[in-house]
Protein backbone atom coordinates (compact mmCIF):
# COMPACT_ATOMS: atom_id res chain seq x y z
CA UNK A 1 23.83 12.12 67.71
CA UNK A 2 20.77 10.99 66.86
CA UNK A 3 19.67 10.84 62.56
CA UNK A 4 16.92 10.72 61.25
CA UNK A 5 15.39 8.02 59.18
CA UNK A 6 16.50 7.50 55.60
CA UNK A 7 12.90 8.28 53.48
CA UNK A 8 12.79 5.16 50.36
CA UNK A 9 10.94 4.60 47.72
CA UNK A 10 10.65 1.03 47.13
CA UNK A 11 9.89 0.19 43.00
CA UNK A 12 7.95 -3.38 42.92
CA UNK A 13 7.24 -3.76 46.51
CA UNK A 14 4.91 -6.85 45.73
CA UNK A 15 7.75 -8.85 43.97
CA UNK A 16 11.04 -10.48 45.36
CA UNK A 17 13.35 -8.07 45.61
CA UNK A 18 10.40 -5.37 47.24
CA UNK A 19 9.29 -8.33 49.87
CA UNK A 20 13.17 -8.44 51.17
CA UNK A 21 13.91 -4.80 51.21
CA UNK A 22 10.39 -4.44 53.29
CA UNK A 23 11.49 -7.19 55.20
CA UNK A 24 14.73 -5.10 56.34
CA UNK A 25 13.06 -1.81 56.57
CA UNK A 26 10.43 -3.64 59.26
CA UNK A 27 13.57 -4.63 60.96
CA UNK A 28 15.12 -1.26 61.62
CA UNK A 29 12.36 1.65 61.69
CA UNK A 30 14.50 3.96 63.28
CA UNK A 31 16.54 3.93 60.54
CA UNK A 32 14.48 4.17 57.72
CA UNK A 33 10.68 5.63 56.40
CA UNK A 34 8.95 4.42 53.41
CA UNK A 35 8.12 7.10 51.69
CA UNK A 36 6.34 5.62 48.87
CA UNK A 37 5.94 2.15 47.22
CA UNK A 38 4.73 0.84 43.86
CA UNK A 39 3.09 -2.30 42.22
CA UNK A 40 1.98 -3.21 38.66
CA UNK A 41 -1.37 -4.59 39.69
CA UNK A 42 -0.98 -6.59 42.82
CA UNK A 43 -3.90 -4.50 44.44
CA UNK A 44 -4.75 -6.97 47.59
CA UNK A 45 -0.81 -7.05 48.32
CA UNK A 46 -0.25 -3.25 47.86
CA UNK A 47 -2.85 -2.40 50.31
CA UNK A 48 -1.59 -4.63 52.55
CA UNK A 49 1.83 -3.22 52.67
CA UNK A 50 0.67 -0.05 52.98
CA UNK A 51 -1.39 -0.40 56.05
CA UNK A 52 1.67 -1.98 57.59
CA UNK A 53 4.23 0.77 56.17
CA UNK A 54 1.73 3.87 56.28
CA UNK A 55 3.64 5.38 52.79
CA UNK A 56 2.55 8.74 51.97
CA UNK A 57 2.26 7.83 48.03
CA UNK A 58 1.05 4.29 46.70
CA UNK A 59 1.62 3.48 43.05
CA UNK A 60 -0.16 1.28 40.97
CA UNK A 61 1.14 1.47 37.76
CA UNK A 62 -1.89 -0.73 35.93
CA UNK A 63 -4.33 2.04 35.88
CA UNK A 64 -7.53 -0.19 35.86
CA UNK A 65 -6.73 -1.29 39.05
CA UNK A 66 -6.80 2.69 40.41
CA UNK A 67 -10.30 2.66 41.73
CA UNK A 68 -10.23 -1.08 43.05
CA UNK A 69 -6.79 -0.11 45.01
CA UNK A 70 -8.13 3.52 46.47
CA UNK A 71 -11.40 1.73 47.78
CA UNK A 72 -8.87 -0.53 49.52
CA UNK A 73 -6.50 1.72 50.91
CA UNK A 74 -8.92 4.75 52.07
CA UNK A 75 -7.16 7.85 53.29
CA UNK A 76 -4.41 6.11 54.72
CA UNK A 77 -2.03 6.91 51.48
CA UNK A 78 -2.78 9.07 48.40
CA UNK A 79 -2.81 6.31 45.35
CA UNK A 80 -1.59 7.34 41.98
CA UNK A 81 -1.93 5.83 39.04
CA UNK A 82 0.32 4.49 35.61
CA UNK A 83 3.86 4.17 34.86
CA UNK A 84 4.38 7.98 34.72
CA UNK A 85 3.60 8.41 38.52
CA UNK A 86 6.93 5.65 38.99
CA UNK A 87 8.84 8.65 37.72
CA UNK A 88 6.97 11.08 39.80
CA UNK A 89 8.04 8.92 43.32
CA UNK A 90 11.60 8.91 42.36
CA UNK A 91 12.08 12.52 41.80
CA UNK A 92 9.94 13.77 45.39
CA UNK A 93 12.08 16.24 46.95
CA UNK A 94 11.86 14.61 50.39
CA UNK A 95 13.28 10.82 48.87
CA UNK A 96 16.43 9.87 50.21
CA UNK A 97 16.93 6.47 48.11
CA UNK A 98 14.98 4.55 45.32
CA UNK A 99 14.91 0.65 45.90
CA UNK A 100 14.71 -0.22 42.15
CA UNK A 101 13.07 -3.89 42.07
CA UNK A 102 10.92 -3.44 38.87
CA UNK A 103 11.37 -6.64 36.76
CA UNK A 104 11.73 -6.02 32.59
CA UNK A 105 12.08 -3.00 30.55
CA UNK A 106 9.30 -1.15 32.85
CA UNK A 107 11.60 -0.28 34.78
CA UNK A 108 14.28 2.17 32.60
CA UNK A 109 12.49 4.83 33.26
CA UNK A 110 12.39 5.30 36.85
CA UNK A 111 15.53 4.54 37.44
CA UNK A 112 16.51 7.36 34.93
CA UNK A 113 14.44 10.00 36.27
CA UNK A 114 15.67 8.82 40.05
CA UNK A 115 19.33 9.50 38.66
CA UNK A 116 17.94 12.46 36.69
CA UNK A 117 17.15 13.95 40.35
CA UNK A 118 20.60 13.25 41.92
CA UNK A 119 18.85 10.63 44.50
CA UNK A 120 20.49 7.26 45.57
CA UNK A 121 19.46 4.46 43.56
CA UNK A 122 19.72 1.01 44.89
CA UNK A 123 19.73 -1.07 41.61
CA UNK A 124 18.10 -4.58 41.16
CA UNK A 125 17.00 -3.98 37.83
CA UNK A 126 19.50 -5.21 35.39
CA UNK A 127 17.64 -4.21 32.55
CA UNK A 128 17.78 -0.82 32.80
CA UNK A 129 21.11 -0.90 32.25
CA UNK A 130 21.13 -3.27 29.65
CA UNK A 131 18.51 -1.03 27.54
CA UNK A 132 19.49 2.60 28.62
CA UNK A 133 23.19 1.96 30.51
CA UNK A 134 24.60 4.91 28.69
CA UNK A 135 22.15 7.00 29.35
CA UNK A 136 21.92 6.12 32.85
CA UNK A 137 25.90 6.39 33.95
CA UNK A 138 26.01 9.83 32.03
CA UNK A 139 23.01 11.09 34.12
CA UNK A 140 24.27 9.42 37.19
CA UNK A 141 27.83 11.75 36.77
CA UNK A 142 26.22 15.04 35.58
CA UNK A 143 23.61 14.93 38.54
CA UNK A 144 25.89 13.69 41.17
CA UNK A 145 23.64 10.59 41.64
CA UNK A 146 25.26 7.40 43.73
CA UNK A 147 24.33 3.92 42.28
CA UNK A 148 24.63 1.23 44.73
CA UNK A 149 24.28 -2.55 42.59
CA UNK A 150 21.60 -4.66 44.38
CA UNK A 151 22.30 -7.86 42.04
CA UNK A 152 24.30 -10.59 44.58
CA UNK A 153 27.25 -10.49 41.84
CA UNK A 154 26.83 -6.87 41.32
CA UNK A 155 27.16 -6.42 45.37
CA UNK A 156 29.69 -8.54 45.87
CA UNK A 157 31.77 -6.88 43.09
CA UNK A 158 30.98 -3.50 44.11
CA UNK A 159 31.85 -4.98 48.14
CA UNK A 160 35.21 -5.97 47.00
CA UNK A 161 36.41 -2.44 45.65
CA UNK A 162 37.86 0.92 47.41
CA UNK A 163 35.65 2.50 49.84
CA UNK A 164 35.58 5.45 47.80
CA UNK A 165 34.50 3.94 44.34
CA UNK A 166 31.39 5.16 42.64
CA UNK A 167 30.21 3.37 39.83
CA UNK A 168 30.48 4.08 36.50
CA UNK A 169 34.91 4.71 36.28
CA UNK A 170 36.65 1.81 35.69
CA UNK A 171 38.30 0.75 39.02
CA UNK A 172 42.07 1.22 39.45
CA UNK A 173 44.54 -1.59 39.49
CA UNK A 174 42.28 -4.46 38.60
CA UNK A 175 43.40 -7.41 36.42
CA UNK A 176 39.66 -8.45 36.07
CA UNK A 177 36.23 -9.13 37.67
CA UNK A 178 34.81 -13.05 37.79
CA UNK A 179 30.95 -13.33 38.08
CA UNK A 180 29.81 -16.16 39.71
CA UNK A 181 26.82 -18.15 38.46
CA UNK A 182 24.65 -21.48 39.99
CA UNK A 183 24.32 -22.51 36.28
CA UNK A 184 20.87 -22.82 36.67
CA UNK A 185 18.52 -26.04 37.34
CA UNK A 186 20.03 -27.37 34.07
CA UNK A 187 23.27 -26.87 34.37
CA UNK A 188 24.04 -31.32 34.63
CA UNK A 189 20.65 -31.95 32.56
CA UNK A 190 21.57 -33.75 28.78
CA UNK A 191 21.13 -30.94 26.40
CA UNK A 192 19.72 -33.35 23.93
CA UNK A 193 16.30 -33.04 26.69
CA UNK A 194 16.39 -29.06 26.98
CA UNK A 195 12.93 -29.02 24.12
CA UNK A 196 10.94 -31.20 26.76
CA UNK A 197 11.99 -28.46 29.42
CA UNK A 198 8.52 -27.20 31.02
CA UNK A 199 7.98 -23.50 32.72
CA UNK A 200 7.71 -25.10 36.26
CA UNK A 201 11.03 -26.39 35.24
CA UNK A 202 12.52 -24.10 34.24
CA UNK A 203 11.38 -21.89 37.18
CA UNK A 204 12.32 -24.36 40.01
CA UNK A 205 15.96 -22.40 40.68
CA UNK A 206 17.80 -24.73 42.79
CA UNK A 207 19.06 -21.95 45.32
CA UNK A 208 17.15 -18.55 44.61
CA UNK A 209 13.99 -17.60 45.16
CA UNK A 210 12.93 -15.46 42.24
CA UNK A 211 10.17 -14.64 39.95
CA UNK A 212 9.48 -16.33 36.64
CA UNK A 213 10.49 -14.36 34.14
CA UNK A 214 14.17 -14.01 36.30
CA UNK A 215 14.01 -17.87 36.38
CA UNK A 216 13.72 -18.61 32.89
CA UNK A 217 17.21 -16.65 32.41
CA UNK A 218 18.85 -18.36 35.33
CA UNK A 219 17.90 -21.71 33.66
CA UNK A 220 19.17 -20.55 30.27
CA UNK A 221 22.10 -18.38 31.31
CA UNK A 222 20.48 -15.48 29.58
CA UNK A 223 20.11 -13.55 33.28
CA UNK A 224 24.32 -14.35 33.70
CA UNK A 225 24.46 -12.49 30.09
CA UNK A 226 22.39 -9.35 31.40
CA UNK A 227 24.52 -9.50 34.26
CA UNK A 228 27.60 -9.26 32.04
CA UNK A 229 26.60 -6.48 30.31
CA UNK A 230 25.84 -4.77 33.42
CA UNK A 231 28.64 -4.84 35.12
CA UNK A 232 30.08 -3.39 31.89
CA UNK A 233 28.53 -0.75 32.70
CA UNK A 234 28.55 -0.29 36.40
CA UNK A 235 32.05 -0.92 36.50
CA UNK A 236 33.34 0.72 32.99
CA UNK A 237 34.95 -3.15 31.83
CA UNK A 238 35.17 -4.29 28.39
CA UNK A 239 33.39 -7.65 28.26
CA UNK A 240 36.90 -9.27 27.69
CA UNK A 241 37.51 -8.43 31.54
CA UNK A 242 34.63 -9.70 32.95
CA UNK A 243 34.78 -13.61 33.39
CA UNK A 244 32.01 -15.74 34.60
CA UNK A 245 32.78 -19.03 36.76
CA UNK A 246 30.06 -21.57 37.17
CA UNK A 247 29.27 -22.08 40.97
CA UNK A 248 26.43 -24.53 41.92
CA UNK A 249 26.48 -24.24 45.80
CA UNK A 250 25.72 -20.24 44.87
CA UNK A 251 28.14 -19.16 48.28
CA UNK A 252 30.74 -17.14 46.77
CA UNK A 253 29.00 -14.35 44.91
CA UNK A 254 31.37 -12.63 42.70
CA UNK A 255 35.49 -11.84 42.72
CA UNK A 256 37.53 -9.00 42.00
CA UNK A 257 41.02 -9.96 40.29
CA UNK A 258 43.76 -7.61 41.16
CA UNK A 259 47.13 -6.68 38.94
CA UNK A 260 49.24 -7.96 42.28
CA UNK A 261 47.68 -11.46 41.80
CA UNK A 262 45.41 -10.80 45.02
CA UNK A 263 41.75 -11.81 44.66
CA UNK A 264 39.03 -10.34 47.21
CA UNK A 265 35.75 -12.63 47.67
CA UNK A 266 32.59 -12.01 48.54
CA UNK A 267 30.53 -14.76 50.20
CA UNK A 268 27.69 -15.19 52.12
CA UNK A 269 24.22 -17.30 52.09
CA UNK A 270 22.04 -16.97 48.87
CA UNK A 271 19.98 -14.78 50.41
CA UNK A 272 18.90 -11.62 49.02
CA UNK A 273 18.46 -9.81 52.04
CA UNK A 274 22.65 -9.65 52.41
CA UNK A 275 23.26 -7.54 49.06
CA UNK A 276 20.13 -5.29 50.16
CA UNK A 277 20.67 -5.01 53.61
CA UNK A 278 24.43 -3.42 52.55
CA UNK A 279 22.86 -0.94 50.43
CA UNK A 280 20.62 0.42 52.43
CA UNK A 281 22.56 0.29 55.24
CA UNK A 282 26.03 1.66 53.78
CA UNK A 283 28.51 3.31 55.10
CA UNK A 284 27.00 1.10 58.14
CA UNK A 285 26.76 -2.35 58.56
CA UNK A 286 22.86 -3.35 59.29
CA UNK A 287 21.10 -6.43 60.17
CA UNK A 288 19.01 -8.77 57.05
CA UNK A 289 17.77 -11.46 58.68
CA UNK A 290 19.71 -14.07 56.63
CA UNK A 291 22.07 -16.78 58.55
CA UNK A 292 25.13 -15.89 58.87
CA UNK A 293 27.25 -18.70 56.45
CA UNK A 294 29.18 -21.80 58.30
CA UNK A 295 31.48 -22.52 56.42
CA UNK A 296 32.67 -25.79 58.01
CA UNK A 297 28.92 -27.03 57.29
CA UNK A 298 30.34 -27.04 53.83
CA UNK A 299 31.69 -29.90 51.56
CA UNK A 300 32.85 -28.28 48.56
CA UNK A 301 33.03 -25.17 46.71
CA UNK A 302 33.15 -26.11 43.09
CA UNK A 303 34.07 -23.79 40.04
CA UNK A 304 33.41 -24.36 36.35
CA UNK A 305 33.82 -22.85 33.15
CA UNK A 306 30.45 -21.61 31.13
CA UNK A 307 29.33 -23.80 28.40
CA UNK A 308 28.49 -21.16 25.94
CA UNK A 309 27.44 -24.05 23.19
CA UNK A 310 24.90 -25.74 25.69
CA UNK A 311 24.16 -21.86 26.99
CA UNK A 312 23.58 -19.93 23.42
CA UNK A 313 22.21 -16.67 25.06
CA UNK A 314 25.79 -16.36 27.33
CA UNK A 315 27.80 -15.71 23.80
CA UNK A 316 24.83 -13.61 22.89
CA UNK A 317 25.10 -11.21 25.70
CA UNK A 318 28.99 -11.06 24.77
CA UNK A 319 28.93 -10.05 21.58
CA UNK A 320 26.06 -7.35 21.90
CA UNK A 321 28.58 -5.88 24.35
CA UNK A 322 31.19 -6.02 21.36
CA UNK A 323 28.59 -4.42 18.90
CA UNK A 324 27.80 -1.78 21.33
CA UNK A 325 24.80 0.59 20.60
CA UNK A 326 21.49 -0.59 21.08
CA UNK A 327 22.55 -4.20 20.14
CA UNK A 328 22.16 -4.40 23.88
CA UNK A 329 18.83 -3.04 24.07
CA UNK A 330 17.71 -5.09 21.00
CA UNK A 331 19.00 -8.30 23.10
CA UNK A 332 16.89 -7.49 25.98
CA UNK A 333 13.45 -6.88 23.99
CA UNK A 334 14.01 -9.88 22.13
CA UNK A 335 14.29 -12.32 25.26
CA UNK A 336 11.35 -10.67 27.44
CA UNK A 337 9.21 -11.89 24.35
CA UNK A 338 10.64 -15.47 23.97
CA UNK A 339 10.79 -15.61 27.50
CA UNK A 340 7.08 -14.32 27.87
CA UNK A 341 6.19 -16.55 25.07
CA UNK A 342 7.57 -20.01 26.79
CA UNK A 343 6.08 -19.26 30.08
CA UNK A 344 2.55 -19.70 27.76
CA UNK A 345 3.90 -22.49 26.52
CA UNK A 346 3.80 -21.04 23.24
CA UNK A 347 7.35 -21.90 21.99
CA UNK A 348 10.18 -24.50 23.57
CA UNK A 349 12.95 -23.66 25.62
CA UNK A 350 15.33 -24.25 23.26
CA UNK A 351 12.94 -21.88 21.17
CA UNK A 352 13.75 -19.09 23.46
CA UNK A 353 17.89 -18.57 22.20
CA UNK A 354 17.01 -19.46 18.76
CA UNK A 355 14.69 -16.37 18.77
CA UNK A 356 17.23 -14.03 20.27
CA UNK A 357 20.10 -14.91 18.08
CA UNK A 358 17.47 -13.91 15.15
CA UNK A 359 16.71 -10.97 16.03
CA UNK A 360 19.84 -10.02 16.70
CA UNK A 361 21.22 -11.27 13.29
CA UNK A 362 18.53 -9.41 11.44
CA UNK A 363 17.90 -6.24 13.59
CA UNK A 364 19.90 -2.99 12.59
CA UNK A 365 22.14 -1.40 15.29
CA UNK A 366 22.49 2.15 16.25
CA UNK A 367 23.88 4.61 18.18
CA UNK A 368 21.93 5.34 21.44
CA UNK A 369 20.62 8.64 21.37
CA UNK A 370 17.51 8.91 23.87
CA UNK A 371 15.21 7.48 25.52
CA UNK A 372 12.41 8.24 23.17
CA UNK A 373 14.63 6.23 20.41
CA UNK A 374 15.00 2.95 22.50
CA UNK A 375 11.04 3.08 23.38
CA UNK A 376 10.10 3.32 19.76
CA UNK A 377 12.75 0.64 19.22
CA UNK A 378 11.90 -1.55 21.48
CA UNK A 379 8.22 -1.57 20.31
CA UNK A 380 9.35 -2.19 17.10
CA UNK A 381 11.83 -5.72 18.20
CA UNK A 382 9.20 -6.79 20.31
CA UNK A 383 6.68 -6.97 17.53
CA UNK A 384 9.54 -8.54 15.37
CA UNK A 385 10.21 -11.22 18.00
CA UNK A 386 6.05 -11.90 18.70
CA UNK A 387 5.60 -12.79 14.72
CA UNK A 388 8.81 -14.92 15.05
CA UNK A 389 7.24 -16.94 18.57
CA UNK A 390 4.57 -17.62 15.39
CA UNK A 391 7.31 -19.54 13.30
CA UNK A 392 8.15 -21.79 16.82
CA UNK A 393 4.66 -22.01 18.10
């Protein structure tokens, strides 16, 4: 019996995680329809795609760019305008699943109103759950919504549970979950060197292909710490029962540790196409386009522990978990500022921790209410952690 297609949104088509999920959806258009696809201000890509992908709905969510991206597009899709009209996408009647691949803060809202509306969301940004993840998991139960983890760890963990698990209730049975990390392209570099580290450094990832901003907190752990606090939400673990291991060759992906002393793997290429290519495609297994791993073309796997004294913003991510609140969301605002700020070359990239660990220290944690409290709050860290890039500049 024949189905018909799936109808996606796909959030930040023109970045990474957007290009693979296209990528996938081009592979199998019986299977799926893009319904509608957004961009911050990419306007040359953005037109492109959707002359390939014919959405119904194009969103470019820099308004200046409306009139530039309308005149390219023409009458093939109806273009709408600022971050609102991400929300609007997400909650369209007809949408089936929401691709979430927004990088930064940006994109909390979306994926709340695509929960919100009971839809599927396919999650690749961690940060939404690192600002708003209470918020999120409560909406996701009352309205029924499915999460499906896009992250490679995320997937892997989320692979290596029951069939039947939806995220957000602490899985049955489990001793605890091990997140795998490549450790970044400093991981063997002399620590005493890490102030001469330079953005192009810092953003040459030795096995991922990512954008900078993701890059920066591969190289200093902080995107393993977002990660952590994730999971401690999509899987309902105290940070005590989430591990990390340090994994260079970036093969195995994540582990789930169980009571009976059995531990189920998830491996595969380091190709992002795997993790999104299973959420799309599940219950069903569908072709990415990524080679399929040989594992006798390997030497080695190697494991190691975190250095959390070489790593500052790992132990950071750790204890906001323990502080709970919106330490978390306090975290996140103060990184995508130091982050922002050494990718201008503004501050150092040892700069970048030291700024975190500030803010933290001197920032006042509360309950999380709504989301109108963690806007106004992360306004208000971001401007604290911009006069503080002044004090490192």
């Amino acid at each position: 019996m024949m189905t018909s297609p799936k109808n996606v949104v796909v959030l930040g088509a023109t970045g990474s995680i957007g290009t693979s999920t296209l990528d996938i959806i081009a592979r199998h258009p019986d299977k799926f329809n893009v319904l509608a696809i957004s961009g911050h201000s990419n306007v040359y890509k953005l037109a492109e795609l959707a002359q390939k992908f014919k959405p119904k709905f194009v969103v470019i969510s820099d308004s200046n760019k409306y009139s530039q991206l309308s005149d390219l597009i023409g009458n093939g899709s109806t273009v709408l305008a600022g971050a609102q009209e991400l929300e609007t996408i997400c909650q369209l009647d007809a949408v089936d699943m929401v691709v979430a691949g927004i990088v930064g803060s940006a994109g909390m809202q979306p994926v709340l109103a695509t929960v919100q509306a009971g839809k599927t969301l396919l999650l690749a940004n961690k940060e939404a759950l690192v600002l708003a993840g209470e918020l999120v998991m409560k909406a996701a139960q009352d309205n029924n919504a499915s999460i499906i983890p896009l992250d490679s760890e995320h997937n892997a963990i989320y692979q290596c549970l029951p069939d039947s698990y939806r995220c957000g209730i602490t899985p049955k049975n489990l001793n605890k979950i091990i997140l795998t990390a490549s450790g970044g392209p400093f991981w063997n570099r002399e620590v005493s060197t890490f102030a001469e580290i330079s953005p192009d450094e810092a953003c040459a990832h030795p096995n991922w292909d990512m954008g900078r901003k993701i890059s920066v907190d591969s190289a200093t752990l902080m995107n393993k710490g977002l990660e952590i606090i994730e999971a401690h939400w999509l899987f309902g673990l105290n940070e005590k029962d989430i591990d990390v291991h340090v994994h260079p060759q970036s093969i195995i992906h994540s582990m789930v540790c169980y009571k009976d002393g059995s531990v189920l793997a998830q491996l595969g290429e380091p190709d992002m196409r795997i993790p999104i290519a299973n959420g799309l495609g599940m219950p069903e297994r569908i072709t990415s386009g990524a080679n399929m791993l040989d594992l006798l073309q390997r030497d080695d796997l190697q494991f190691f522990a975190p250095d959390y004294i070489k790593f500052p913003c790992l132990a950071l991510a750790k204890q906001a978990i323990k502080t709970g609140g919106t330490s978390m969301a306090i975290l996140n605002a103060a990184n995508e500022i130091s982050v922002e700020a050494f990718l201008s070359n503004q501050i150092s990239f040892t700069a970048i921790a030291k700024i975190n660990a500030k803010i933290m220290t001197n920032a006042t944690v509360s309950q999380v209410d709504n989301v109108a409290q963690l806007l106004q709050l992360d306004e208000e860290v971001r401007a604290n952690a911009r006069q503080m890039v002044k004090q490192y500049a």
